[in-house]
PDB file of N, CA and C in Angstrom:
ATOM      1  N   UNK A   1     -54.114 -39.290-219.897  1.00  0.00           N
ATOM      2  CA  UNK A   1     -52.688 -39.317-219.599  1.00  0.00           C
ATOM      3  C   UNK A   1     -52.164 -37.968-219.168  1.00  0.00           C
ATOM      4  N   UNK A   2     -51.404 -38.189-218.105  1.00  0.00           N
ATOM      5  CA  UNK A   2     -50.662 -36.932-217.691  1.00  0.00           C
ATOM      6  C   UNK A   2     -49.574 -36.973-218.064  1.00  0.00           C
ATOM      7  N   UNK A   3     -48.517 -35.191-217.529  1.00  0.00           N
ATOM      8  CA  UNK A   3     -47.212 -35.777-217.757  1.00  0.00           C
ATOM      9  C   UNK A   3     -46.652 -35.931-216.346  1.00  0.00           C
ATOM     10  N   UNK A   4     -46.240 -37.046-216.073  1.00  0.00           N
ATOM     11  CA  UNK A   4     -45.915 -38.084-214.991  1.00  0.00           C
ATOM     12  C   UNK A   4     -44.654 -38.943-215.117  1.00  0.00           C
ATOM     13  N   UNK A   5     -44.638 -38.758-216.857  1.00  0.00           N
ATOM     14  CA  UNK A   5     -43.162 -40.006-216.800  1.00  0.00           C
ATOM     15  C   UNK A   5     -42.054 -38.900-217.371  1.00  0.00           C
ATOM     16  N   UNK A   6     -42.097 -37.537-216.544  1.00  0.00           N
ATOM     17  CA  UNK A   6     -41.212 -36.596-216.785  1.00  0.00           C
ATOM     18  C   UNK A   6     -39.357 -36.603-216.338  1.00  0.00           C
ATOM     19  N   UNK A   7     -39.998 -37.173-214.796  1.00  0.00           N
ATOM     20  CA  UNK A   7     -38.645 -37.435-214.210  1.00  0.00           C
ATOM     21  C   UNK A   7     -39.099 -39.474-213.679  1.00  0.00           C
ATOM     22  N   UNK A   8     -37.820 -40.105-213.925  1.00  0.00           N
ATOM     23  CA  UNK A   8     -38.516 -41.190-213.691  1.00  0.00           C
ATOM     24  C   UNK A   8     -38.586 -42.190-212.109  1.00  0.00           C
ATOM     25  N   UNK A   9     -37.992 -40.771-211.202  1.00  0.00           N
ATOM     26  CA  UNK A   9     -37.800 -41.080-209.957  1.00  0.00           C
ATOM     27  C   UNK A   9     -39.048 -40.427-209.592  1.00  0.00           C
ATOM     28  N   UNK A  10     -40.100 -39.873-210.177  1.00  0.00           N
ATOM     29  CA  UNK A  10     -40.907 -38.550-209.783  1.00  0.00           C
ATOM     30  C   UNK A  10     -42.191 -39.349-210.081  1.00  0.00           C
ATOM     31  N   UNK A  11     -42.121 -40.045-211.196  1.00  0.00           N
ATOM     32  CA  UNK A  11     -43.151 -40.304-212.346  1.00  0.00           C
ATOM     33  C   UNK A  11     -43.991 -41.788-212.185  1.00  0.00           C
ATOM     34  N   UNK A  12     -42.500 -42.803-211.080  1.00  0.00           N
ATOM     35  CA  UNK A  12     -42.854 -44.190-211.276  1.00  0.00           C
ATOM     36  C   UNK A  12     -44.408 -44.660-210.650  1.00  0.00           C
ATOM     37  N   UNK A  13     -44.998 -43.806-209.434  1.00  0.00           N
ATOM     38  CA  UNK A  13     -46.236 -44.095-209.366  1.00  0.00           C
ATOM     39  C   UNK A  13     -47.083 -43.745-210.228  1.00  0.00           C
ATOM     40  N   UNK A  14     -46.833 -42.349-210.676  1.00  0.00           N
ATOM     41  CA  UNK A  14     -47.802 -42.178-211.445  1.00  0.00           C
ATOM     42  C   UNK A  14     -47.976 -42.518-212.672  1.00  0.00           C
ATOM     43  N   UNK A  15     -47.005 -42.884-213.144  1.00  0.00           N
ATOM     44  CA  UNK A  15     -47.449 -43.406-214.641  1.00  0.00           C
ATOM     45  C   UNK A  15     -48.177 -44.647-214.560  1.00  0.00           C
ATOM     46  N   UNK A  16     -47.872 -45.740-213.700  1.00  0.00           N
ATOM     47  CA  UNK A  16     -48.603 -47.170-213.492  1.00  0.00           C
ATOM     48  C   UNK A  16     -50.104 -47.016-213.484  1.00  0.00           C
ATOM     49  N   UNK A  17     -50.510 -46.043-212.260  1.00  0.00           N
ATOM     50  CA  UNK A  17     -51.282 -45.523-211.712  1.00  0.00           C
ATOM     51  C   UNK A  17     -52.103 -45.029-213.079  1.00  0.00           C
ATOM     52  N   UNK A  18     -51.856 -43.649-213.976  1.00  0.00           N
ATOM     53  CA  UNK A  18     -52.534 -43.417-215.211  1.00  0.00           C
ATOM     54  C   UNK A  18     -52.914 -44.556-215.812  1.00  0.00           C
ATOM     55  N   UNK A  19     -51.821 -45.335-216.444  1.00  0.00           N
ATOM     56  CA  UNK A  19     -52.416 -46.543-216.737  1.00  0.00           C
ATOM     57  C   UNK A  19     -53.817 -47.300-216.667  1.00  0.00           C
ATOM     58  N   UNK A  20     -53.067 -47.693-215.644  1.00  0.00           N
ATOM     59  CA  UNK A  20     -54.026 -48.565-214.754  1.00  0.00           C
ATOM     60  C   UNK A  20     -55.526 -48.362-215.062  1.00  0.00           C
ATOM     61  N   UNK A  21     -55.901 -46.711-214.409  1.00  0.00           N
ATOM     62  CA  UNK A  21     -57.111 -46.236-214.624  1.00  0.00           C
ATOM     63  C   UNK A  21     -57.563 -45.908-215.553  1.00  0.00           C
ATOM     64  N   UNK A  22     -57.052 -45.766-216.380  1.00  0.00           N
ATOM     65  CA  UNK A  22     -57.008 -45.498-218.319  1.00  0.00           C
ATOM     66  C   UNK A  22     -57.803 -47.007-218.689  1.00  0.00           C
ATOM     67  N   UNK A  23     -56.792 -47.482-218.405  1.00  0.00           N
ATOM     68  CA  UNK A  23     -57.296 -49.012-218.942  1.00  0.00           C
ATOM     69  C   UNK A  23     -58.848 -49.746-218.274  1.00  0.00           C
ATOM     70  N   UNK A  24     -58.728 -49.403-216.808  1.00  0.00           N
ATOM     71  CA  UNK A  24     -60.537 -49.742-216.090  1.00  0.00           C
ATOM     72  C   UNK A  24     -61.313 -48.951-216.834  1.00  0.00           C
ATOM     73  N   UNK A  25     -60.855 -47.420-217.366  1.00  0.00           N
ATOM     74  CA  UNK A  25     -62.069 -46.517-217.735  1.00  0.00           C
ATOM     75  C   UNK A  25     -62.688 -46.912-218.721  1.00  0.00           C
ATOM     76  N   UNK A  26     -61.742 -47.439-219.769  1.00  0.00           N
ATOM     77  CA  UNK A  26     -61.902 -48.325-221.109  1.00  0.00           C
ATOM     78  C   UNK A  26     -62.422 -49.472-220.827  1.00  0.00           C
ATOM     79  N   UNK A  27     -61.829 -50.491-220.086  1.00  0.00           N
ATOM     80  CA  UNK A  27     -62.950 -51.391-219.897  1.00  0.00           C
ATOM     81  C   UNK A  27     -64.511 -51.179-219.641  1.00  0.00           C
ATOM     82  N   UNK A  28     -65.166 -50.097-218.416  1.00  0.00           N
ATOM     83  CA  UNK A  28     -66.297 -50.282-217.771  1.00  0.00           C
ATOM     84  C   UNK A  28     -66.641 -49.485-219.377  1.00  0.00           C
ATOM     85  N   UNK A  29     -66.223 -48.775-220.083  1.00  0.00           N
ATOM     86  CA  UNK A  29     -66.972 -48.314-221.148  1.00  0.00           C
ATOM     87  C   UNK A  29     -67.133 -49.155-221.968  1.00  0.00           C
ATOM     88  N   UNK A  30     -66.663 -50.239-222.558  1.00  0.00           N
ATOM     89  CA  UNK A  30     -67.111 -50.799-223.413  1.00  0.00           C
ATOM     90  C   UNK A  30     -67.808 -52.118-222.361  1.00  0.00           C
ATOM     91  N   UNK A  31     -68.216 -52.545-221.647  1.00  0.00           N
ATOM     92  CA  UNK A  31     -68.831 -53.120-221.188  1.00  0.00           C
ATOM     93  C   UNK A  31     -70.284 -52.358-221.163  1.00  0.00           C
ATOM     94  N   UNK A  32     -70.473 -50.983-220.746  1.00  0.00           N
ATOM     95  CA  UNK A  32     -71.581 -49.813-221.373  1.00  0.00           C
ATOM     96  C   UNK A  32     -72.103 -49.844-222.714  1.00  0.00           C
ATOM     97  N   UNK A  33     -71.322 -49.919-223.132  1.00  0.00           N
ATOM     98  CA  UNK A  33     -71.237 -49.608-225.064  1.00  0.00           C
ATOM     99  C   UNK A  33     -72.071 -51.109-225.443  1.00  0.00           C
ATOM    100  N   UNK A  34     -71.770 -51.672-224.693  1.00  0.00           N
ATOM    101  CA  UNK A  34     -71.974 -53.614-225.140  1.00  0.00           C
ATOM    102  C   UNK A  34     -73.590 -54.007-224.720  1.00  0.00           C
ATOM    103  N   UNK A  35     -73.907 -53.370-223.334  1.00  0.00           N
ATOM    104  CA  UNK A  35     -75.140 -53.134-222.841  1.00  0.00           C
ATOM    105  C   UNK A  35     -75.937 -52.430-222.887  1.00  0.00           C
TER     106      UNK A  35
END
């Protein structure tokens, strides 16, 4: 996580965006972890 949701006219891509990839990184790892 960055800081991205500082201003929220500044921030709105990027916070989705962190997300987003936060959440795939966590997925393909425990799909790793599982295999």
């Amino acid at each position: 996580g960055g800081g991205g949701h500082r201003n929220a006219a500044g921030g709105t891509l990027e916070v989705p965006m962190d997300e987003a990839k936060g959440t795939l990184i966590r997925a393909v790892t425990e799909e790793l972890d599982r295999a």
